[in-house]
Protein backbone atom coordinates (compact mmCIF):
# COMPACT_ATOMS: atom_id res chain seq x y z
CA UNK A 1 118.60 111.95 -18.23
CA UNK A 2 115.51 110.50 -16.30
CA UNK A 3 112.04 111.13 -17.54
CA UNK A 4 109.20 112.06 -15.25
CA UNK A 5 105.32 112.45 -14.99
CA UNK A 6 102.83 114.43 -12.65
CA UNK A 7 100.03 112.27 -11.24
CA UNK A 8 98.08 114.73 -9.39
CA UNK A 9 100.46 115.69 -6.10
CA UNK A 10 102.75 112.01 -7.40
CA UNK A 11 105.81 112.82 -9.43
CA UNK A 12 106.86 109.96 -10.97
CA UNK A 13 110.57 109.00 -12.42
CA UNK A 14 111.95 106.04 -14.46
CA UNK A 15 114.74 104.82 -12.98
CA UNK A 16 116.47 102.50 -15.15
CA UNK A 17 118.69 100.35 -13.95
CA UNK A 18 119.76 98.57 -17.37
CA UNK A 19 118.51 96.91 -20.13
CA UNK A 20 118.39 93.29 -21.93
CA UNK A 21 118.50 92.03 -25.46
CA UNK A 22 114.76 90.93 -26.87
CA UNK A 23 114.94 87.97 -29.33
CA UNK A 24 112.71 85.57 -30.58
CA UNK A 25 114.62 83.69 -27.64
CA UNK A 26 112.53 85.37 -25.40
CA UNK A 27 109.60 85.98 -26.92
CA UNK A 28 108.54 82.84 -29.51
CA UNK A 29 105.96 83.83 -31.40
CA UNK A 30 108.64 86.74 -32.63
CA UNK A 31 109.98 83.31 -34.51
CA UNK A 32 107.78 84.72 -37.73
CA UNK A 33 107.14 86.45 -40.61
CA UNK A 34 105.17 88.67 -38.49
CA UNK A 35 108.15 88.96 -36.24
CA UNK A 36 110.55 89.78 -38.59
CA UNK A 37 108.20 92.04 -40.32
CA UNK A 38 108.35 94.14 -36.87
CA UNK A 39 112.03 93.80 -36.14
CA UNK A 40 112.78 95.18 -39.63
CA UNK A 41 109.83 97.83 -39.50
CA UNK A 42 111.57 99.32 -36.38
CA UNK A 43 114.90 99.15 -37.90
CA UNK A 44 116.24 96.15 -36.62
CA UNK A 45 117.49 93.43 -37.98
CA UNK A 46 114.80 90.75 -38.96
CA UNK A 47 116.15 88.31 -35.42
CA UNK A 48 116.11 91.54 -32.92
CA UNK A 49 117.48 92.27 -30.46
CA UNK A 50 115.40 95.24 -29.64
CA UNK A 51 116.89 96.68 -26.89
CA UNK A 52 114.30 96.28 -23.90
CA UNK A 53 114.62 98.36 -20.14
CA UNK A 54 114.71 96.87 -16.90
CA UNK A 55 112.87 100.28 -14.90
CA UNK A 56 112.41 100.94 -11.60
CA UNK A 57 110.03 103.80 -10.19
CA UNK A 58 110.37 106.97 -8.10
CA UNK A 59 107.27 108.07 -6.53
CA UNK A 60 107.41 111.65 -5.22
CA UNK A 61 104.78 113.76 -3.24
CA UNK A 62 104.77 115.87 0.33
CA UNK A 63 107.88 115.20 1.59
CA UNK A 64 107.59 111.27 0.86
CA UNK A 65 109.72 109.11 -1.48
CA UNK A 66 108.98 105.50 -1.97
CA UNK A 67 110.03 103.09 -5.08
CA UNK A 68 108.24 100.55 -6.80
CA UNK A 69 111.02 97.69 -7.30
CA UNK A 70 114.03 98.19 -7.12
CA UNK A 71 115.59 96.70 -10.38
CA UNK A 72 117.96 93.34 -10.43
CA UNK A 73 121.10 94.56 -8.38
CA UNK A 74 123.56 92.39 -9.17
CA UNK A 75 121.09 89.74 -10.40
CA UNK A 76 122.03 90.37 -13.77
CA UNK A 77 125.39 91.21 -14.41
CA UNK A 78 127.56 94.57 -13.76
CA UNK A 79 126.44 96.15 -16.55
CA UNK A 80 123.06 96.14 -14.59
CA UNK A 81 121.73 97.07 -10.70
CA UNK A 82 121.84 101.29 -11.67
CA UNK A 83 119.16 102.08 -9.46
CA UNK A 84 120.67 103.65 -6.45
CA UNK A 85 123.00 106.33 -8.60
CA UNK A 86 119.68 106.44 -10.88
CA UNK A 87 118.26 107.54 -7.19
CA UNK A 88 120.99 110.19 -6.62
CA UNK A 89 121.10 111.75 -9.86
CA UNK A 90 117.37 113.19 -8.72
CA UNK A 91 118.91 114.43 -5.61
CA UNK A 92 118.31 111.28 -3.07
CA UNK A 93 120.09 108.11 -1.62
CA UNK A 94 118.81 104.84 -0.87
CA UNK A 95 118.16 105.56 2.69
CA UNK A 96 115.78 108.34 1.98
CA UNK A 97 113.17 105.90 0.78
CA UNK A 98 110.78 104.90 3.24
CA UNK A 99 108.31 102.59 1.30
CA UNK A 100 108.64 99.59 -1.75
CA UNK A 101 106.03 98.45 -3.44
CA UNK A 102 107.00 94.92 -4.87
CA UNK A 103 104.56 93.95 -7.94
CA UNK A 104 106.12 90.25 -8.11
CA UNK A 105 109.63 88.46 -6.69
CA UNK A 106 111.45 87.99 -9.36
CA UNK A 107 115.09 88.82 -9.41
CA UNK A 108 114.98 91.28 -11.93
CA UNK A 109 112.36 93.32 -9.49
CA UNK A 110 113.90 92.81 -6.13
CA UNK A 111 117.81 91.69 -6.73
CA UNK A 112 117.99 96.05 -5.96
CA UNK A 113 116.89 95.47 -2.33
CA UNK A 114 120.51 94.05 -1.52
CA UNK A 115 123.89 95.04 -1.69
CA UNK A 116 126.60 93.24 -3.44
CA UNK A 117 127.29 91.86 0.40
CA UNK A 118 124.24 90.68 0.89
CA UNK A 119 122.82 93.26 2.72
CA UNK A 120 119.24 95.57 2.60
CA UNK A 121 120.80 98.55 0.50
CA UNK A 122 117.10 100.76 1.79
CA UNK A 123 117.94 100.13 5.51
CA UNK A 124 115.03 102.62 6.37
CA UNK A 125 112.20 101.26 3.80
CA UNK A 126 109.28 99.29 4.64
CA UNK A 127 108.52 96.81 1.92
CA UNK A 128 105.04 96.51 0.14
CA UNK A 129 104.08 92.41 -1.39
CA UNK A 130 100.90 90.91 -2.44
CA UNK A 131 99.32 88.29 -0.56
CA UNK A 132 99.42 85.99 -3.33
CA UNK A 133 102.83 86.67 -4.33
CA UNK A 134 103.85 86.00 -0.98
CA UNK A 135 102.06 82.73 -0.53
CA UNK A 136 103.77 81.46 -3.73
CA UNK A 137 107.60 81.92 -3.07
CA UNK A 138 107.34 81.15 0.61
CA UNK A 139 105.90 78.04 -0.70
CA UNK A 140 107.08 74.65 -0.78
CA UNK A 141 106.29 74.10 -4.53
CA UNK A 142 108.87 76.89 -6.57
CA UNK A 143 109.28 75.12 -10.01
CA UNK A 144 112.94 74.38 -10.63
CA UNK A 145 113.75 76.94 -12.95
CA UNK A 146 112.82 79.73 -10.52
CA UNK A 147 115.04 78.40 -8.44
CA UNK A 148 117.03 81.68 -8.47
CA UNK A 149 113.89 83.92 -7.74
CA UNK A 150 113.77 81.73 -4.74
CA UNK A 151 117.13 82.71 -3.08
CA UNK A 152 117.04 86.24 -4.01
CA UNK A 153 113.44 86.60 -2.13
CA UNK A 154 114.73 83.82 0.86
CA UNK A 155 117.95 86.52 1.34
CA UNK A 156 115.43 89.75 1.07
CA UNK A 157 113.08 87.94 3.85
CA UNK A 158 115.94 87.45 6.11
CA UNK A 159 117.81 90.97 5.65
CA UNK A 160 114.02 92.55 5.50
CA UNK A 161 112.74 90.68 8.67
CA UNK A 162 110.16 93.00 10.51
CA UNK A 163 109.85 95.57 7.13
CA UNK A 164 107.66 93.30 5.53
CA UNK A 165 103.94 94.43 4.72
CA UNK A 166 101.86 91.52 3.35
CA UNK A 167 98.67 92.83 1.83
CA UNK A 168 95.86 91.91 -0.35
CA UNK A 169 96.29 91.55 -3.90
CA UNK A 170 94.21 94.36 -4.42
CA UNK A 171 95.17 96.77 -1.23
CA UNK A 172 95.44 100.45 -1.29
CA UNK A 173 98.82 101.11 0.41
CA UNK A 174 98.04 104.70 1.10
CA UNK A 175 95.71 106.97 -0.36
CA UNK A 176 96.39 107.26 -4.05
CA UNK A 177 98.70 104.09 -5.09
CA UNK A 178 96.79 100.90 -5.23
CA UNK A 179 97.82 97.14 -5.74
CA UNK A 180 96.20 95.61 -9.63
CA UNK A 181 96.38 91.96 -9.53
CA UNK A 182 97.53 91.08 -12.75
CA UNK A 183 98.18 87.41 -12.89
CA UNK A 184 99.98 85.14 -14.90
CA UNK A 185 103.27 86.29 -15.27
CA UNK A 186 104.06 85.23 -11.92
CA UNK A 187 101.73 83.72 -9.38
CA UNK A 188 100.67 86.90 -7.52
CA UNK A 189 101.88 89.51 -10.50
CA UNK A 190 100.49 92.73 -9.74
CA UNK A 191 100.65 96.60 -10.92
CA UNK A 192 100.07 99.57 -9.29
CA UNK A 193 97.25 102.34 -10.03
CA UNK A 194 98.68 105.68 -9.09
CA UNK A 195 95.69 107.99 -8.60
CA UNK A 196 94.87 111.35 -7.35
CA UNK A 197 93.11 114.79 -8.85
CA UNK A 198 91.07 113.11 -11.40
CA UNK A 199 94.10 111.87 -13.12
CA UNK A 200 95.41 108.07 -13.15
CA UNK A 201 98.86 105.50 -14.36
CA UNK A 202 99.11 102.36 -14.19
CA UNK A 203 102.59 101.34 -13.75
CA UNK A 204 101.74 97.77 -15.26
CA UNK A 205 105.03 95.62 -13.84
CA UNK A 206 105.78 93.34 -16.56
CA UNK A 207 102.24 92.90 -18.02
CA UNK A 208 104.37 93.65 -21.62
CA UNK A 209 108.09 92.74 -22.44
CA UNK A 210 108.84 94.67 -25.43
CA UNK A 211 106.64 97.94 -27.28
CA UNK A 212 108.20 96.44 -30.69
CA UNK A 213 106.55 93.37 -30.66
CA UNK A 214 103.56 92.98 -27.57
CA UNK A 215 101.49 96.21 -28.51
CA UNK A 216 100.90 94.47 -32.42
CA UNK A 217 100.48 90.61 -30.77
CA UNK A 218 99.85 90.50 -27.59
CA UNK A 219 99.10 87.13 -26.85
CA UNK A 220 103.03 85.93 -27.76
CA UNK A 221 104.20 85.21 -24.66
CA UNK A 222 107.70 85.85 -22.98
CA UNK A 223 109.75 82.52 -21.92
CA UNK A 224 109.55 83.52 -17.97
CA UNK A 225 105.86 83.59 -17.91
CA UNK A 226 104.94 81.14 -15.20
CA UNK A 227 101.55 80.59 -16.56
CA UNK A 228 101.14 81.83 -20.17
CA UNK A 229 97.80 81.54 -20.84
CA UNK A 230 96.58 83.11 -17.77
CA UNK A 231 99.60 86.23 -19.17
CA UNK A 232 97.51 86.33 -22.72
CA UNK A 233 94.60 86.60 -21.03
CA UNK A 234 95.24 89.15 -18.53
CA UNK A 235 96.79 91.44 -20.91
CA UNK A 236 94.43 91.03 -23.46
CA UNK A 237 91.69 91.84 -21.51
CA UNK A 238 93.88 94.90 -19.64
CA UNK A 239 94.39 96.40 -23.06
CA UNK A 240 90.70 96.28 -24.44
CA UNK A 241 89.53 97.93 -21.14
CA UNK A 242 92.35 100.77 -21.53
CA UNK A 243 91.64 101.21 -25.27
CA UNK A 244 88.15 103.28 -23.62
CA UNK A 245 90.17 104.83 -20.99
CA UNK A 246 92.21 107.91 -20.19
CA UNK A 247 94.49 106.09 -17.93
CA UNK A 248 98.19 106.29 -18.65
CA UNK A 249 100.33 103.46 -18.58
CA UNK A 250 103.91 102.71 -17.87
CA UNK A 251 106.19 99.51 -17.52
CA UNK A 252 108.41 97.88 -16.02
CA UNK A 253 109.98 96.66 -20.03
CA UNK A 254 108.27 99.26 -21.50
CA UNK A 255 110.13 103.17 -22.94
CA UNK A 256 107.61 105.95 -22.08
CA UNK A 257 104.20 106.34 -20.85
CA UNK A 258 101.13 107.39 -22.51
CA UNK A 259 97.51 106.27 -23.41
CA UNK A 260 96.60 102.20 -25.40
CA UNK A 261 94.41 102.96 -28.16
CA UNK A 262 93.78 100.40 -31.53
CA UNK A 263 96.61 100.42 -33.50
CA UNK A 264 97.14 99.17 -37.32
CA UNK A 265 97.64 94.83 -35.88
CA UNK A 266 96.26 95.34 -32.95
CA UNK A 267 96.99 98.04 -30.22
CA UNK A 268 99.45 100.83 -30.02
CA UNK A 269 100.85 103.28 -27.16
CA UNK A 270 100.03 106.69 -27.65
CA UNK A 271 102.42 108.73 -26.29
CA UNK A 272 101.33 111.47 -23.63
CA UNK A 273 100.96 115.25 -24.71
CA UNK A 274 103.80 116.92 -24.06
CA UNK A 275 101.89 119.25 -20.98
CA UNK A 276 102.31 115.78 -18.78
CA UNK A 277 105.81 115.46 -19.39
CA UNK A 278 108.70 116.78 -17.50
């Protein structure tokens, strides 16, 4: 069953195209009593794994239906790349979407955008990327072990040739859903701000890896950070502005959506009242 949220005229819908196994593996500082303290505390054993999403994004309104990312395709294994019958369980197939809005090129974000062959599985969607995102991977200085970032966004370039819209890091790409640099996890890492009638969510890309553990410390980091301490900082200071704010938030590696406010360690998710929900 998907899950779904009014923003104003947006509908939103998780689309979630698998999930992965959160250890201390992945996320270091979860190598500690405080860790283990949280692993056991949400019923896990004191190692993990919680059991983390990879989501994708319907976006809804008029008679419009673009995506933001498209999940890891075959990127990740069979058991992942459940996107497009994600996409026709809510009544659609991948050539009804007309726009994608990429926060960053890693695989697990745009592996979607191609068929098993190869191919561009949205053969009638323009594509969406950040300046700075762009810059990096089209680049001549990809560190070695996002090597296979690299190919996956060399093969979308090629099978995407004349779909691609480069924008600023910060561009509204129509009225209502805005680009939110948020760097660190990747070069040009950014969310998107979906606004309209007074009421706002950030869909926040992979600002947060796991609820479990990131809400309580947020400045442990997650091994595919390509600049940690620019990550810690950028969420840190993301979550002490939202802590004032009626914005809701979602995630890319996140369950749910609802409102940051101080928690017991540090900061929890609050989750929406049920009138938002669908």
């Amino acid at each position: 069953m998907t899950e779904s949220v009014d923003v104003g005229k947006f509908k939103i819908t998780w689309l979630l195209d698998g999930t992965y196994p959160c250890t201390p593996d992945f996320i270091p500082g979860a190598r500690s009593e405080e860790g283990r303290h949280l692993y056991q505390k949400a019923g896990l054993p004191p190692e993990g794994p919680s059991i983390e999403p990879f989501h994708a994004f319907a976006i809804e309104w008029q008679d419009h239906l673009w995506l933001i990312d498209t999940g890891c395709g075959q990127e990740a294994g069979p058991e992942r790349g459940k996107v497009p019958e994600q996409l026709r369980s809510i009544g659609y197939a991948p050539e009804d979407v007309e726009g994608i809005i990429i926060t960053h090129l890693h695989k697990d974000h745009t592996g979607g955008l191609l068929t098993p062959e190869g191919r561009a599985r949205y053969r009638n969607a323009q594509l969406y990327v950040g300046e700075s995102e762009m810059a990096f991977w089209t680049g001549s200085h990809v560190p070695e072990g996002n090597m296979g970032d690299h190919k996956v966004t060399k093969a979308v370039l090629e099978q995407y040739e004349g779909r691609i819209k480069v924008v600023p890091d910060n561009a509204v790409i129509v009225s209502g859903l805005k680009f939110v640099p948020l760097y660190g996890h990747s070069p040009g890492h950014t969310g998107v701000m979906i606004e309209d009638r007074g009421q706002q969510m950030l869909m926040w890309a992979d600002l947060m890896h796991s609820s479990v553990l990131q809400f309580h410390y947020p400045h442990w980091s997650v091994v595919p950070d390509m600049d940690p301490e620019r990550a810690v900082a950028t969420r840190l200071q993301l979550l002490e502005q939202l802590v004032e704010e009626d914005t809701m938030v979602a995630g890319s590696h996140t369950y749910g959506t609802g409102r940051v406010r101080r928690g017991e360690i540090a900061y929890e998710l609050v989750p929406m009242d049920a009138d938002d929900r669908h």
